[in-house]
PDB file of N, CA and C in Angstrom:
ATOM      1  N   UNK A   1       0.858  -1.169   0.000  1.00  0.00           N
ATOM      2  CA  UNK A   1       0.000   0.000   0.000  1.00  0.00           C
ATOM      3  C   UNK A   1       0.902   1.229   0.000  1.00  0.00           C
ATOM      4  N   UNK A   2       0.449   2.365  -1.015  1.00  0.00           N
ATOM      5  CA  UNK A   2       1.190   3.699  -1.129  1.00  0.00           C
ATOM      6  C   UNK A   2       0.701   4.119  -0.108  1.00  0.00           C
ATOM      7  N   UNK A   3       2.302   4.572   0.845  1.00  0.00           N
ATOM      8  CA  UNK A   3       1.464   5.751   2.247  1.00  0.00           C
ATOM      9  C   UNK A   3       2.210   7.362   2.156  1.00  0.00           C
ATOM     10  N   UNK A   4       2.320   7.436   0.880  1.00  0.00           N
ATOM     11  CA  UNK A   4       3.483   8.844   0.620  1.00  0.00           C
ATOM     12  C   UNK A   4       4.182   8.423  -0.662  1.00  0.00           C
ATOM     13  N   UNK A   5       4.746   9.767  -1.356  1.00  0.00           N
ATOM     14  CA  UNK A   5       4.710  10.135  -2.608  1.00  0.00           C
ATOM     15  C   UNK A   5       5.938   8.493  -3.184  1.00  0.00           C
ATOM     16  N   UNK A   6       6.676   7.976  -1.823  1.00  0.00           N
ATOM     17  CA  UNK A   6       8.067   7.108  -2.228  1.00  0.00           C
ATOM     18  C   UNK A   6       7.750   6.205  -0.880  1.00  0.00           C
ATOM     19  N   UNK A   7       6.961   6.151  -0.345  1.00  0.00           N
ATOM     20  CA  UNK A   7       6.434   5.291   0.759  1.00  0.00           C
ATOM     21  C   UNK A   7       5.447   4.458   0.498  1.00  0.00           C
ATOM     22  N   UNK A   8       5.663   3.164   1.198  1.00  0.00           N
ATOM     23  CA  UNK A   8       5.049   2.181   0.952  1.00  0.00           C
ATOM     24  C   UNK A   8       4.851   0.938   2.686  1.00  0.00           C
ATOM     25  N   UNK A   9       4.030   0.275   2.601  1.00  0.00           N
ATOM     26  CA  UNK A   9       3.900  -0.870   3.809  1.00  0.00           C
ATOM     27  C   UNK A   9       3.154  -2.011   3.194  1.00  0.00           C
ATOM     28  N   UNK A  10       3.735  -3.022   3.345  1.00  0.00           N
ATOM     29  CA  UNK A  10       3.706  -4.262   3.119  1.00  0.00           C
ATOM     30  C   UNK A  10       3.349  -4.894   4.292  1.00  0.00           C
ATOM     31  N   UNK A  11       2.095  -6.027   4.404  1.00  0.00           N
ATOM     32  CA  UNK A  11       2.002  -7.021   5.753  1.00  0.00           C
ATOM     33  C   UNK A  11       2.453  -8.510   4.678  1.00  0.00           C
ATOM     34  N   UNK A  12       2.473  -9.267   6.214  1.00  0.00           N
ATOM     35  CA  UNK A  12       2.805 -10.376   6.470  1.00  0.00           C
ATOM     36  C   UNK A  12       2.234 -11.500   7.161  1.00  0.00           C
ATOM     37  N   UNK A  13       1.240 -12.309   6.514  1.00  0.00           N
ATOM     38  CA  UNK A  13       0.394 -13.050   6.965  1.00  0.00           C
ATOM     39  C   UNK A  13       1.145 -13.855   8.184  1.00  0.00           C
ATOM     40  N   UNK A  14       2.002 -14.513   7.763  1.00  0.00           N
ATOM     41  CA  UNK A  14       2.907 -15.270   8.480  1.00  0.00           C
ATOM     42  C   UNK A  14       3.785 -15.019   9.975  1.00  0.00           C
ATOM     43  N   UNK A  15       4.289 -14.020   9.582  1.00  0.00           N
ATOM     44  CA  UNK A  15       5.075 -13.365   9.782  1.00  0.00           C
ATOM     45  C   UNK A  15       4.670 -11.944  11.023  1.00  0.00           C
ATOM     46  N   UNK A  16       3.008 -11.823  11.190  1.00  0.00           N
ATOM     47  CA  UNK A  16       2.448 -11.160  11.923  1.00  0.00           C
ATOM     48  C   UNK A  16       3.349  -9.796  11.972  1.00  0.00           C
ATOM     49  N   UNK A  17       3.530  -9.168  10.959  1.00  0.00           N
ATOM     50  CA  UNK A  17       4.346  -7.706  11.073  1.00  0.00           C
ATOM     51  C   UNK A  17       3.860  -6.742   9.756  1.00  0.00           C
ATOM     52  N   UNK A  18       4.606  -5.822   9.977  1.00  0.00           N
ATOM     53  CA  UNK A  18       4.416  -4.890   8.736  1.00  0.00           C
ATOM     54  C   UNK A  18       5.892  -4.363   8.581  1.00  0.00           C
ATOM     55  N   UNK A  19       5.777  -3.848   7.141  1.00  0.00           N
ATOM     56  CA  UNK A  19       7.219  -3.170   6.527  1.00  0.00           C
ATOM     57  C   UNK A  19       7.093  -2.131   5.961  1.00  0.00           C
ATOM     58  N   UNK A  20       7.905  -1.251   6.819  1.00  0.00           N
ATOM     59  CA  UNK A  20       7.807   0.101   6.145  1.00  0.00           C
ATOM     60  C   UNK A  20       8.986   0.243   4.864  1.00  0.00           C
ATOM     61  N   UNK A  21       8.880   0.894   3.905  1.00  0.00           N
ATOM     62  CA  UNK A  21      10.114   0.906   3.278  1.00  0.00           C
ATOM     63  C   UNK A  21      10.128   2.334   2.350  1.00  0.00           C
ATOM     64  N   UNK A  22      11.111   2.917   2.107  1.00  0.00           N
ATOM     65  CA  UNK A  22      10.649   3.623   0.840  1.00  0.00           C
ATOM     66  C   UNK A  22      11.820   3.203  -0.841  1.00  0.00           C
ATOM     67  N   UNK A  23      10.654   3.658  -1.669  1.00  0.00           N
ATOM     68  CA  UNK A  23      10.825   2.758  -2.800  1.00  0.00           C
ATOM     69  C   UNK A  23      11.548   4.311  -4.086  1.00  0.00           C
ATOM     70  N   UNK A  24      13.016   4.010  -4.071  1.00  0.00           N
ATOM     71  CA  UNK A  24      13.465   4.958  -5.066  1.00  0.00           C
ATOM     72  C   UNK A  24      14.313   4.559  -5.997  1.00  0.00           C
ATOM     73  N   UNK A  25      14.396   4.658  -7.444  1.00  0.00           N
ATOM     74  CA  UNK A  25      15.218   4.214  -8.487  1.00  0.00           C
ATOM     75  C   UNK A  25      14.760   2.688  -8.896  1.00  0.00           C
ATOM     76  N   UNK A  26      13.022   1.658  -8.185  1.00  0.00           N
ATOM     77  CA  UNK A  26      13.185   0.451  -8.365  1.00  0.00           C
ATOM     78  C   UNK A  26      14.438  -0.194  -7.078  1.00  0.00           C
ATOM     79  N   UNK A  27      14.884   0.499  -6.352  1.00  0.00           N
ATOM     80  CA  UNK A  27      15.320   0.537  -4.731  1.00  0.00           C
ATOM     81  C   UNK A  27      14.371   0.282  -3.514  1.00  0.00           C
ATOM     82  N   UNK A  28      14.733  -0.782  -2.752  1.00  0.00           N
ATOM     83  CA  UNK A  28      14.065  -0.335  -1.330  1.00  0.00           C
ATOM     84  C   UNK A  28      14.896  -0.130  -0.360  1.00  0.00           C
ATOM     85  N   UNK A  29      14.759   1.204   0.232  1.00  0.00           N
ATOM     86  CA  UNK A  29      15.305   2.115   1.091  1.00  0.00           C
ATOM     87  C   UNK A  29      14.713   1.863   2.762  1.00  0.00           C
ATOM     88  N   UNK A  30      15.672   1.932   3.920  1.00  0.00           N
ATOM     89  CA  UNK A  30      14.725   2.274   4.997  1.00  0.00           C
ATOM     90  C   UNK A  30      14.040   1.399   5.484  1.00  0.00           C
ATOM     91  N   UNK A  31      14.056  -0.323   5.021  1.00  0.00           N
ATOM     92  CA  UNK A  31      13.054  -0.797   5.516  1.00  0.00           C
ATOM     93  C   UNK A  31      12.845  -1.210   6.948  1.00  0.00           C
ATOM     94  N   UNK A  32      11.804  -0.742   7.815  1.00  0.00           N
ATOM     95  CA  UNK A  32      11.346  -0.756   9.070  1.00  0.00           C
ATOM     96  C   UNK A  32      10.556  -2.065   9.104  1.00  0.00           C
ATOM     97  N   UNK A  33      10.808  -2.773   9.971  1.00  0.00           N
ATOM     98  CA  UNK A  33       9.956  -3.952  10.471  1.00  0.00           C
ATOM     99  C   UNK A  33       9.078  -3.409  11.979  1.00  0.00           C
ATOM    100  N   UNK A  34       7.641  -3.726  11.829  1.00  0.00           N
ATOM    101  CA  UNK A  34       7.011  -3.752  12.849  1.00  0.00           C
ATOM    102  C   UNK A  34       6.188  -4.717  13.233  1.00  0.00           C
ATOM    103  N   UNK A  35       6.051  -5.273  13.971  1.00  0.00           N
ATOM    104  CA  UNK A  35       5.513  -6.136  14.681  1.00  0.00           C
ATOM    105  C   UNK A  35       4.193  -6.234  15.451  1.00  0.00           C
ATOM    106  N   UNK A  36       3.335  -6.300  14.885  1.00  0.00           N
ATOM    107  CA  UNK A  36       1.726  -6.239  15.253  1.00  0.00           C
ATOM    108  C   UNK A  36       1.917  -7.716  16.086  1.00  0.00           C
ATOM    109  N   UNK A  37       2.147  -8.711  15.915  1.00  0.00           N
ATOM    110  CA  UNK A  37       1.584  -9.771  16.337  1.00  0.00           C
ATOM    111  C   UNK A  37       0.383 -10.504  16.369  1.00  0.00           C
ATOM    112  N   UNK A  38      -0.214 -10.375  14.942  1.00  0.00           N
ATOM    113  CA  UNK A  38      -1.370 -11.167  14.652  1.00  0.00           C
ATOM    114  C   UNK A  38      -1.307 -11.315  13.282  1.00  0.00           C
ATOM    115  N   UNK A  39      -1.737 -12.072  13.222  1.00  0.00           N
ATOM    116  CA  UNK A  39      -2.023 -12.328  11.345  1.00  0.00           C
ATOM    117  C   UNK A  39      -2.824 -11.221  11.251  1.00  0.00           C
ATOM    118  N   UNK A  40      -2.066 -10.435   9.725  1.00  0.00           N
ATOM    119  CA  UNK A  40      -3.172  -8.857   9.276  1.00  0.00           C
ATOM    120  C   UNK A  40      -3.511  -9.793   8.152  1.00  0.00           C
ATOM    121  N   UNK A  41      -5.147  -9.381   7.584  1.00  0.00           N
ATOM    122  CA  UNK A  41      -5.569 -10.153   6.805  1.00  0.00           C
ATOM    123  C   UNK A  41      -5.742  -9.213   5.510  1.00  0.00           C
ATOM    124  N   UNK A  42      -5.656  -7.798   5.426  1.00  0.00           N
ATOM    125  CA  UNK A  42      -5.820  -7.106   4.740  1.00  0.00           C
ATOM    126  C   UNK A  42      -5.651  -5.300   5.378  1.00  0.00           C
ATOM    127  N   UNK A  43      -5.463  -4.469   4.753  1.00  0.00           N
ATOM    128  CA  UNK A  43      -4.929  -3.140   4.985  1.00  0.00           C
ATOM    129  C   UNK A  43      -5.703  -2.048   4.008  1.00  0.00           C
ATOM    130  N   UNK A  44      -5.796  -0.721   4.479  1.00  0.00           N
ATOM    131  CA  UNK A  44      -6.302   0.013   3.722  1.00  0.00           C
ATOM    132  C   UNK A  44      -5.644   1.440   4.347  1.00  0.00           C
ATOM    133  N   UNK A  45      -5.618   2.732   3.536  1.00  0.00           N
ATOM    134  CA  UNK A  45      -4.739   3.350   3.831  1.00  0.00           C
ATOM    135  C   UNK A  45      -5.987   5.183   3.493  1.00  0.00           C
ATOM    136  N   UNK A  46      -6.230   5.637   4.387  1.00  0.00           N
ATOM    137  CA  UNK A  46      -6.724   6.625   4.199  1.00  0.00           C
ATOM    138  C   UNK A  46      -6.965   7.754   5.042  1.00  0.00           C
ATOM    139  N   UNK A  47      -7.332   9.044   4.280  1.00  0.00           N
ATOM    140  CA  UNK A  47      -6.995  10.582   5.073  1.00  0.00           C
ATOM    141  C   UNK A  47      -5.775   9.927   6.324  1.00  0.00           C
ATOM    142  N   UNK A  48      -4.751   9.543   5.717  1.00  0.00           N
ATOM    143  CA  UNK A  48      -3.613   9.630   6.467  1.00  0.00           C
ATOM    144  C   UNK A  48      -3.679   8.519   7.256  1.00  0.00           C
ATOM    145  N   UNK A  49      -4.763   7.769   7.482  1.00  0.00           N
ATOM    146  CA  UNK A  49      -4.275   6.372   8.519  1.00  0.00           C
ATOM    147  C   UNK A  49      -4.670   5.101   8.148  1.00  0.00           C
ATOM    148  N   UNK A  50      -3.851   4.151   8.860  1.00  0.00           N
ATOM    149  CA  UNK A  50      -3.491   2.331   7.813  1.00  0.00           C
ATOM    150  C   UNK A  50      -4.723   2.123   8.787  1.00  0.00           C
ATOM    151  N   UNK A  51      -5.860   1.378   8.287  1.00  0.00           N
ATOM    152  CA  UNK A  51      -6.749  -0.006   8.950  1.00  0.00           C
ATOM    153  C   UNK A  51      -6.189  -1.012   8.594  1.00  0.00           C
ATOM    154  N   UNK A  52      -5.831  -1.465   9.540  1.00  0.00           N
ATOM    155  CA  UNK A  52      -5.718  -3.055   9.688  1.00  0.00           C
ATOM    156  C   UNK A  52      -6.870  -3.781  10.197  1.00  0.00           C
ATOM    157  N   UNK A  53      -6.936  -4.456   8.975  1.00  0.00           N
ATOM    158  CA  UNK A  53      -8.264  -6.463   9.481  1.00  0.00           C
ATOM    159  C   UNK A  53      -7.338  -7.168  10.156  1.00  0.00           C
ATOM    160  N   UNK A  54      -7.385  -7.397  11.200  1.00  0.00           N
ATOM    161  CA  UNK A  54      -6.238  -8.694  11.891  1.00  0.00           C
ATOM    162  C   UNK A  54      -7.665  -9.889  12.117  1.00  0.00           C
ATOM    163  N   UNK A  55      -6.673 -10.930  11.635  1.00  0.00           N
ATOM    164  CA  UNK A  55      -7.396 -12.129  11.338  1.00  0.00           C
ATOM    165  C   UNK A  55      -7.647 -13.171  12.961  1.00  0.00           C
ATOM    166  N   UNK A  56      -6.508 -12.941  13.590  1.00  0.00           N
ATOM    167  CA  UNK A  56      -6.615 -13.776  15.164  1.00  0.00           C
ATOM    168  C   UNK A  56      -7.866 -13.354  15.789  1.00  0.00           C
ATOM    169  N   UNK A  57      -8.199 -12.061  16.063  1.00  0.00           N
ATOM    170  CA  UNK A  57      -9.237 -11.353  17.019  1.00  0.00           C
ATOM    171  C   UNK A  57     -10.731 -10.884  16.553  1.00  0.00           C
ATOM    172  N   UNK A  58     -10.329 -11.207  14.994  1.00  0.00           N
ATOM    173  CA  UNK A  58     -11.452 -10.594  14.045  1.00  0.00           C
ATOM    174  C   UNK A  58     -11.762  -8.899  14.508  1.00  0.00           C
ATOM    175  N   UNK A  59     -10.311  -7.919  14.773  1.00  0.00           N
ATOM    176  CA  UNK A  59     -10.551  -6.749  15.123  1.00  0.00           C
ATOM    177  C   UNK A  59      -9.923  -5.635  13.910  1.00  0.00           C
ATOM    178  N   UNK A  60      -9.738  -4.295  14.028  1.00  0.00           N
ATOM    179  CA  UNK A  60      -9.257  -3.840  13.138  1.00  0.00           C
ATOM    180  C   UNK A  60      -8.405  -2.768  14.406  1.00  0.00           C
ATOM    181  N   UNK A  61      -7.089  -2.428  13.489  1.00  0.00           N
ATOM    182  CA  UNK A  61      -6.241  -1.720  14.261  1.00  0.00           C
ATOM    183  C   UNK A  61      -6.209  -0.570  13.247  1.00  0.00           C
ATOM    184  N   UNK A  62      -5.768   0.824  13.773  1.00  0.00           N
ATOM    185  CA  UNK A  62      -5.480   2.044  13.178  1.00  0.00           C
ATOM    186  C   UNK A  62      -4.374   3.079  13.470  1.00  0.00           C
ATOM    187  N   UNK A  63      -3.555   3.032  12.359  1.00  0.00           N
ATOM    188  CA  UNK A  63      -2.547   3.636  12.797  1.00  0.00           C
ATOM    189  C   UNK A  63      -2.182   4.937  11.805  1.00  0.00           C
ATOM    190  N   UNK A  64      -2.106   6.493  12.624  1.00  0.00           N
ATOM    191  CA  UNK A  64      -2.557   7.688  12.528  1.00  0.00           C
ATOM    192  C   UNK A  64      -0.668   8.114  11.848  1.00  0.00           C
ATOM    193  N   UNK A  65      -1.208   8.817  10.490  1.00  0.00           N
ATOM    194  CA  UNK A  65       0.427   9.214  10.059  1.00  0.00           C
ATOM    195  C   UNK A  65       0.147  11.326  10.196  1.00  0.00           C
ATOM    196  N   UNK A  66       0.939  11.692  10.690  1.00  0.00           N
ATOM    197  CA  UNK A  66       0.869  13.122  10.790  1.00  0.00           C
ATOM    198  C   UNK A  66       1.715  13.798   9.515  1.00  0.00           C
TER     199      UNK A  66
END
């Protein structure tokens, strides 16, 4: 998911995390690992903040970009 003009986040079913990275020249720059700890089942990205579907709790998480 695009979260900025060279920013991007990737989940990880498996892997219960997310990746921040930014993407320049066909490059990935920066990449941040975070760690939710649940299977995310899907993501959406809007007026500035990620929903997360996490699949363990059947809940959604939200995380606010300034």
């Amino acid at each position: 998911v695009q979260i900025g003009e060279n920013n991007y986040v990737v989940s990880s079913l498996k892997d219960q995390s997310l990746y921040f990275f930014e993407l320049r020249n066909n490059k990935i720059l920066n990449l941040e690992r975070v760690i939710i700890g649940e299977r995310i089942r899907d993501m959406i990205y809007y007026n500035n903040k990620l929903y997360l579907y996490l699949e363990d709790t059947a809940s959604l998480a939200e995380i606010s970009f300034n």
